[in-house]
C-alpha atoms as a PDB file:
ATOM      1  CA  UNK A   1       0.000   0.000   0.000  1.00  0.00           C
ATOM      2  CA  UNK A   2       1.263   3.415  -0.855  1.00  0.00           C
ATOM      3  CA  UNK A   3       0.112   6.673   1.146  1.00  0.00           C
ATOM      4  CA  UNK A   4       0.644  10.312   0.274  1.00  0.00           C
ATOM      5  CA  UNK A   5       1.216  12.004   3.242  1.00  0.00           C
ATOM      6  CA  UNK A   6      -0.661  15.525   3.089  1.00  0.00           C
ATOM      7  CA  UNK A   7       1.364  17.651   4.674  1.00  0.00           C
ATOM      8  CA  UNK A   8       4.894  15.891   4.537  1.00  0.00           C
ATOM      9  CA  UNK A   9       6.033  14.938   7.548  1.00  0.00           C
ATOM     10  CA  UNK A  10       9.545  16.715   9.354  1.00  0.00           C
ATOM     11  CA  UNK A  11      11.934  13.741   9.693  1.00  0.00           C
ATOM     12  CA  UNK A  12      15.381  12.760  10.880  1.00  0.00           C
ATOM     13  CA  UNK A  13      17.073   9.754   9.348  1.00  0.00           C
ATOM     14  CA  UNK A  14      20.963   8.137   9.343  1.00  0.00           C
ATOM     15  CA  UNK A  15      21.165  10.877   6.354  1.00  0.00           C
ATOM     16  CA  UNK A  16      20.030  13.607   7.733  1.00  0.00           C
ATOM     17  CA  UNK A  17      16.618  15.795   7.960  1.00  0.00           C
ATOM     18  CA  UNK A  18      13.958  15.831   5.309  1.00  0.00           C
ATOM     19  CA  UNK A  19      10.450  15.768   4.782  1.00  0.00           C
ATOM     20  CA  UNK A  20       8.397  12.471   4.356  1.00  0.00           C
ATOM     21  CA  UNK A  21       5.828  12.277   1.544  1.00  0.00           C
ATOM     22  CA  UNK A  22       5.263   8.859   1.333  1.00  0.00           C
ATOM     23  CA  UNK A  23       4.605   5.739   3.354  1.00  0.00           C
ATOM     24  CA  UNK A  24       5.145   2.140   1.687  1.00  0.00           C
ATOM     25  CA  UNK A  25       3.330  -0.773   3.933  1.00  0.00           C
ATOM     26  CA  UNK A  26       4.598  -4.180   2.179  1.00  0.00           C
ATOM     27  CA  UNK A  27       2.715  -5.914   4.624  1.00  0.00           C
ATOM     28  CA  UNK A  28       2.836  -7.320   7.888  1.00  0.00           C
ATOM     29  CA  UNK A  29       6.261  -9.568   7.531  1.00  0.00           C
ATOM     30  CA  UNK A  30       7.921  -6.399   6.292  1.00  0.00           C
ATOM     31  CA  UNK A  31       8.902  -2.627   8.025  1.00  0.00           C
ATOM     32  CA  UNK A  32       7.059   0.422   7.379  1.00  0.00           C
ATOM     33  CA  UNK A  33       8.731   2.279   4.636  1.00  0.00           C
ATOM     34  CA  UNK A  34       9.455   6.050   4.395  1.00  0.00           C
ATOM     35  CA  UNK A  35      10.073   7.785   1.556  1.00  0.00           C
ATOM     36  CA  UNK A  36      12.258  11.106   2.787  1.00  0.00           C
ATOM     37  CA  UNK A  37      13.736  13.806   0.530  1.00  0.00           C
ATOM     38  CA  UNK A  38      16.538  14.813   1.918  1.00  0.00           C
ATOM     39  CA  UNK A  39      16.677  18.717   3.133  1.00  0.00           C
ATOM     40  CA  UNK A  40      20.492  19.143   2.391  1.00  0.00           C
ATOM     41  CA  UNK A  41      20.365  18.172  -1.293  1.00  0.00           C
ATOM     42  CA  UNK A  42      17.079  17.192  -2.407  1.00  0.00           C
ATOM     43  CA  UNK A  43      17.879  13.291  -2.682  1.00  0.00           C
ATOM     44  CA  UNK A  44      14.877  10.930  -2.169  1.00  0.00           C
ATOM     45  CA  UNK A  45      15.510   7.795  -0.198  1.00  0.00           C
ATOM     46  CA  UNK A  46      13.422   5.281   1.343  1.00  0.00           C
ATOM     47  CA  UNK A  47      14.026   4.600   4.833  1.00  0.00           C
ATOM     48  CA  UNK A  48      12.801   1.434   7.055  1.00  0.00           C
ATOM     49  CA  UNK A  49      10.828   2.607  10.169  1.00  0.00           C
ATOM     50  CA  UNK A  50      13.146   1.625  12.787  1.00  0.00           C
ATOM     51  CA  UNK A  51      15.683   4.229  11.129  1.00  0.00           C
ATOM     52  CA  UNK A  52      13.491   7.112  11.320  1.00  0.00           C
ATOM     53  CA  UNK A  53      12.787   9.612  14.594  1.00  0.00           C
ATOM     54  CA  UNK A  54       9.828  12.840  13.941  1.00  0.00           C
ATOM     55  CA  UNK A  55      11.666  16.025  14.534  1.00  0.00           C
ATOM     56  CA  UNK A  56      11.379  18.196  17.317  1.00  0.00           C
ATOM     57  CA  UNK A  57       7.749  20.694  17.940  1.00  0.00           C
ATOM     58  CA  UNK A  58       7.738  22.567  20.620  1.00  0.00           C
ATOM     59  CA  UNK A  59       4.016  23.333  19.923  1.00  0.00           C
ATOM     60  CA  UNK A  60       2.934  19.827  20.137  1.00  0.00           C
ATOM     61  CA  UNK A  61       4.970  19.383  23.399  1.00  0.00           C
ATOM     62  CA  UNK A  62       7.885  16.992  21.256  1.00  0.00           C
ATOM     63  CA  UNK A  63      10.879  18.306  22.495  1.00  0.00           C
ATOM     64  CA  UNK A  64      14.213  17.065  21.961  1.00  0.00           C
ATOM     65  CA  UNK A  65      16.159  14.947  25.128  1.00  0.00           C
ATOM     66  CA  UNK A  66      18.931  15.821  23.297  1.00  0.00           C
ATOM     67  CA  UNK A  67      19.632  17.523  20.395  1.00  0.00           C
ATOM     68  CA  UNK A  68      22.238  16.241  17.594  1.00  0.00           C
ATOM     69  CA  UNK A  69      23.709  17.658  15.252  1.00  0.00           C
ATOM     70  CA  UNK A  70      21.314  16.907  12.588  1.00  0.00           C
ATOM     71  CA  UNK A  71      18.220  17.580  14.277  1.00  0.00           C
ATOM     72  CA  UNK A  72      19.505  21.240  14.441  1.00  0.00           C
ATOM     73  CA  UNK A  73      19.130  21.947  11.087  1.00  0.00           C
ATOM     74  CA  UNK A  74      15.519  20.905  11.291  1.00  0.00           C
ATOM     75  CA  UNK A  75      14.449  22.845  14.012  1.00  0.00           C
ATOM     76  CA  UNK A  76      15.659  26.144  12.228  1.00  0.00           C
END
């Protein structure tokens, strides 16, 4: 199954921030899939769920334990 997500979805991943705009479900003997462009240089890669944290709100009461050094860049 393939969902557009509407609006994308802030993410940090092992390659740094970007937005989600997709979700691939293969089913249940497989991960969640996340489709991410990247924020740095536009590159679209699709990440397995347990790879993937939702950035930082402040307005939804998600703040950061601790912030890295990519997570930075997303807050901004």
């Amino acid at each position: 199954m393939l969902q557009q997500l509407n609006p994308p979805l802030p993410m940090n991943t092992p390659r740094g921030p970007g937005l989600a705009h997709f979700l691939l479900d293969y089913g249940p003997e497989s991960h969640l899939m996340w489709v991410v462009f990247m924020d740095e240089d536009g590159a679209c890669w699709t990440v397995p769920n347990p790879e993937v944290r939702m950035c930082p709100n402040w307005s939804l009461g998600r703040r950061p334990k601790k912030l890295v050094p990519h997570a930075l860049t997303a807050v901004r």
